[in-house]
Protein backbone atom coordinates (compact mmCIF):
# COMPACT_ATOMS: atom_id res chain seq x y z
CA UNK A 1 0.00 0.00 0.00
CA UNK A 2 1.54 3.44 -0.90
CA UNK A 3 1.39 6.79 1.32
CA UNK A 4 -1.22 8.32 -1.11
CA UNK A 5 -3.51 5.11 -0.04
CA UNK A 6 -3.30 5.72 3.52
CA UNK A 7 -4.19 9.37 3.29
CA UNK A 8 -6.95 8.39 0.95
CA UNK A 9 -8.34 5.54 3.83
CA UNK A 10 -7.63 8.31 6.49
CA UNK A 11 -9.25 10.97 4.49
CA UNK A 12 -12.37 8.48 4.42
CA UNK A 13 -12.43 7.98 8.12
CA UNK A 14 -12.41 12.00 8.13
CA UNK A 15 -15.44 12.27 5.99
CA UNK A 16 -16.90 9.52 7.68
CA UNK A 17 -17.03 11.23 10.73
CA UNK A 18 -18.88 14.16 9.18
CA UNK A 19 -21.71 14.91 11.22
CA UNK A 20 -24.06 14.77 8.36
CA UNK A 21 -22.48 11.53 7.87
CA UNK A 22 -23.58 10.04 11.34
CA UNK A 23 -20.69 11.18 12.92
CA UNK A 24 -20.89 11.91 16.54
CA UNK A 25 -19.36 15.18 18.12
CA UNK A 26 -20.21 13.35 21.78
CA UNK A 27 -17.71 10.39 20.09
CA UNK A 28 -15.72 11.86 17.96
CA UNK A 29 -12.82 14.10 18.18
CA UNK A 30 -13.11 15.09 14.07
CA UNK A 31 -16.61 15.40 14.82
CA UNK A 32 -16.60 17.85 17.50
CA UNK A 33 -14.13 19.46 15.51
CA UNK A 34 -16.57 19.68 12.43
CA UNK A 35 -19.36 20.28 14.61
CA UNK A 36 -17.98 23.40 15.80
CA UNK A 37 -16.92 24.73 12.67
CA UNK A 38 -14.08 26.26 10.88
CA UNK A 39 -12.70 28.22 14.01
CA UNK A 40 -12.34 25.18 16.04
CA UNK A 41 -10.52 23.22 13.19
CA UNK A 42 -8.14 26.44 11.82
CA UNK A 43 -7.34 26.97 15.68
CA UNK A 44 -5.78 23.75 15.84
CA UNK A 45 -3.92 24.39 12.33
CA UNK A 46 -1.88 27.15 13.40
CA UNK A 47 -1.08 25.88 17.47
CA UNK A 48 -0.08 22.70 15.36
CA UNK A 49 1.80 25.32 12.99
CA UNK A 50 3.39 26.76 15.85
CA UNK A 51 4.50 23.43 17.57
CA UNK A 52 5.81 21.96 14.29
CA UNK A 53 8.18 25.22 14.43
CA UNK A 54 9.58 25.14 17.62
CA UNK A 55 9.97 21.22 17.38
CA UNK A 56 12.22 22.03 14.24
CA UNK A 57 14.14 24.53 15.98
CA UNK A 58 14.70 21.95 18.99
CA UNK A 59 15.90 19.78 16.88
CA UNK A 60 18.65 22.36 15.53
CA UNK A 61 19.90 21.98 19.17
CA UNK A 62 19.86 18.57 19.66
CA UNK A 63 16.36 17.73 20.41
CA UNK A 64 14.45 14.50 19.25
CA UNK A 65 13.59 14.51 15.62
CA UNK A 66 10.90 12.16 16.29
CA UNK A 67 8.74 15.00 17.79
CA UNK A 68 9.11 16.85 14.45
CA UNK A 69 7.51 14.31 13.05
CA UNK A 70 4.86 14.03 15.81
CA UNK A 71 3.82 17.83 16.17
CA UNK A 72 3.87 18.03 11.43
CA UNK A 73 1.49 14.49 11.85
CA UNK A 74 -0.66 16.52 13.98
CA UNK A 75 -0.81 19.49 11.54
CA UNK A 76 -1.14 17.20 8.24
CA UNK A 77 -4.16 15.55 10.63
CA UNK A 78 -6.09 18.91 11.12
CA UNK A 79 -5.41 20.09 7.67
CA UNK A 80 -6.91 16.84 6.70
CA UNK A 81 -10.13 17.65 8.58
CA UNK A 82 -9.69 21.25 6.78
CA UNK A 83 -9.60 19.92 3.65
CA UNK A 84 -12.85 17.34 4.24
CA UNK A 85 -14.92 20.53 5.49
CA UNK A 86 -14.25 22.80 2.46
CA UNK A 87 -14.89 18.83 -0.01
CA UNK A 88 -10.95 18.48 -0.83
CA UNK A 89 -8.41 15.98 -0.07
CA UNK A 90 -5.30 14.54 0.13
CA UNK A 91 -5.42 13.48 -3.50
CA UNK A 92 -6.13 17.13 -4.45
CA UNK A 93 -2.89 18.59 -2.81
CA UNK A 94 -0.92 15.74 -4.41
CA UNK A 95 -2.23 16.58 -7.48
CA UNK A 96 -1.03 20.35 -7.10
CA UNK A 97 2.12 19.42 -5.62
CA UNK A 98 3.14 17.21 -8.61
CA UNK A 99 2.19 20.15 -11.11
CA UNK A 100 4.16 22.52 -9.31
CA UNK A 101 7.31 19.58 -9.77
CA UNK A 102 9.87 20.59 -12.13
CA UNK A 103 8.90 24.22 -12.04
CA UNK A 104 10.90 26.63 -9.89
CA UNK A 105 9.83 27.79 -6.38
CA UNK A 106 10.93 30.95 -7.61
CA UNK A 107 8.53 31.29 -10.69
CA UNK A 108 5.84 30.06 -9.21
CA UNK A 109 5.36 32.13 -6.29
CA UNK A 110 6.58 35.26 -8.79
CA UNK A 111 3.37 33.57 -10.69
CA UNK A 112 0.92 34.09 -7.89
CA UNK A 113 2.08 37.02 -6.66
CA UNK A 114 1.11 38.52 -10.62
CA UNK A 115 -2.21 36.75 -10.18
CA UNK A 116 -3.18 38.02 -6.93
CA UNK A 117 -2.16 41.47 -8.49
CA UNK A 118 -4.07 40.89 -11.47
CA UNK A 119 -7.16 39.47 -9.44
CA UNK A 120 -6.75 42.58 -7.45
CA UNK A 121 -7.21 45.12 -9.88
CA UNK A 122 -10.03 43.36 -11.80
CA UNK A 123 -12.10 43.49 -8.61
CA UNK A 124 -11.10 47.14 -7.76
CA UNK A 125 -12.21 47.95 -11.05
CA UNK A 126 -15.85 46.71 -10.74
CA UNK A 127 -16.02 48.62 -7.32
CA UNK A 128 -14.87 51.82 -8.23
């Protein structure tokens, strides 16, 4: 079984858990999450963020590597639930990480930031 299957049968435990999929917020910690909406859920994202970072900068000094990879399991976990909430998932971000292979970083964030820009002034435009 690859790593793409096991996000794809954790992703479906995610969904599963859905409230309007049965799932109970009384049973379930991804349903209480989803119960209680996108706060709860993008709360947890960036104290996850946050933990990932200063478990990376422990480890520049020494500290155990495996709680690196505990603290970014947590975060890929609640981005999982983000991604179930707003009817995405793991497949999609692989799929958009394997188009951005082979270009540069460089050029493609120099490519968003001309999009935003360009998204920008179209909508300025109809409000003016």
């Amino acid at each position: 079984m690859s790593n793409t299957d096991d996000l794809a049968r954790l992703a479906a435990v995610i969904e599963s858990r859905k409230p309007a999929n049965g799932g109970d917020p009384e049973k379930s910690y991804v349903a209480r999450l989803l119960h209680r909406g996108p706060d709860a859920f993008l709360k947890k994202i960036g104290e996850e963020a946050t933990e990932a970072v200063m478990a990376a900068k422990d480890c520049d000094h020494g500290g155990d590597s495996q709680k690196l990879v505990n603290e970014i399991a947590d975060l890929w976990f609640h981005s999982m639930i983000a991604l179930a909430h707003y009817g995405k998932t793991p497949a999609d971000v692989v799929t958009e990480l394997v188009r951005r292979e082979g270009l540069s970083g460089l050029e493609e964030k120099a490519m968003r930031k001309v999009l935003v820009r360009e998204y920008e002034s179209r909508s300025s435009e109809g409000h003016s």
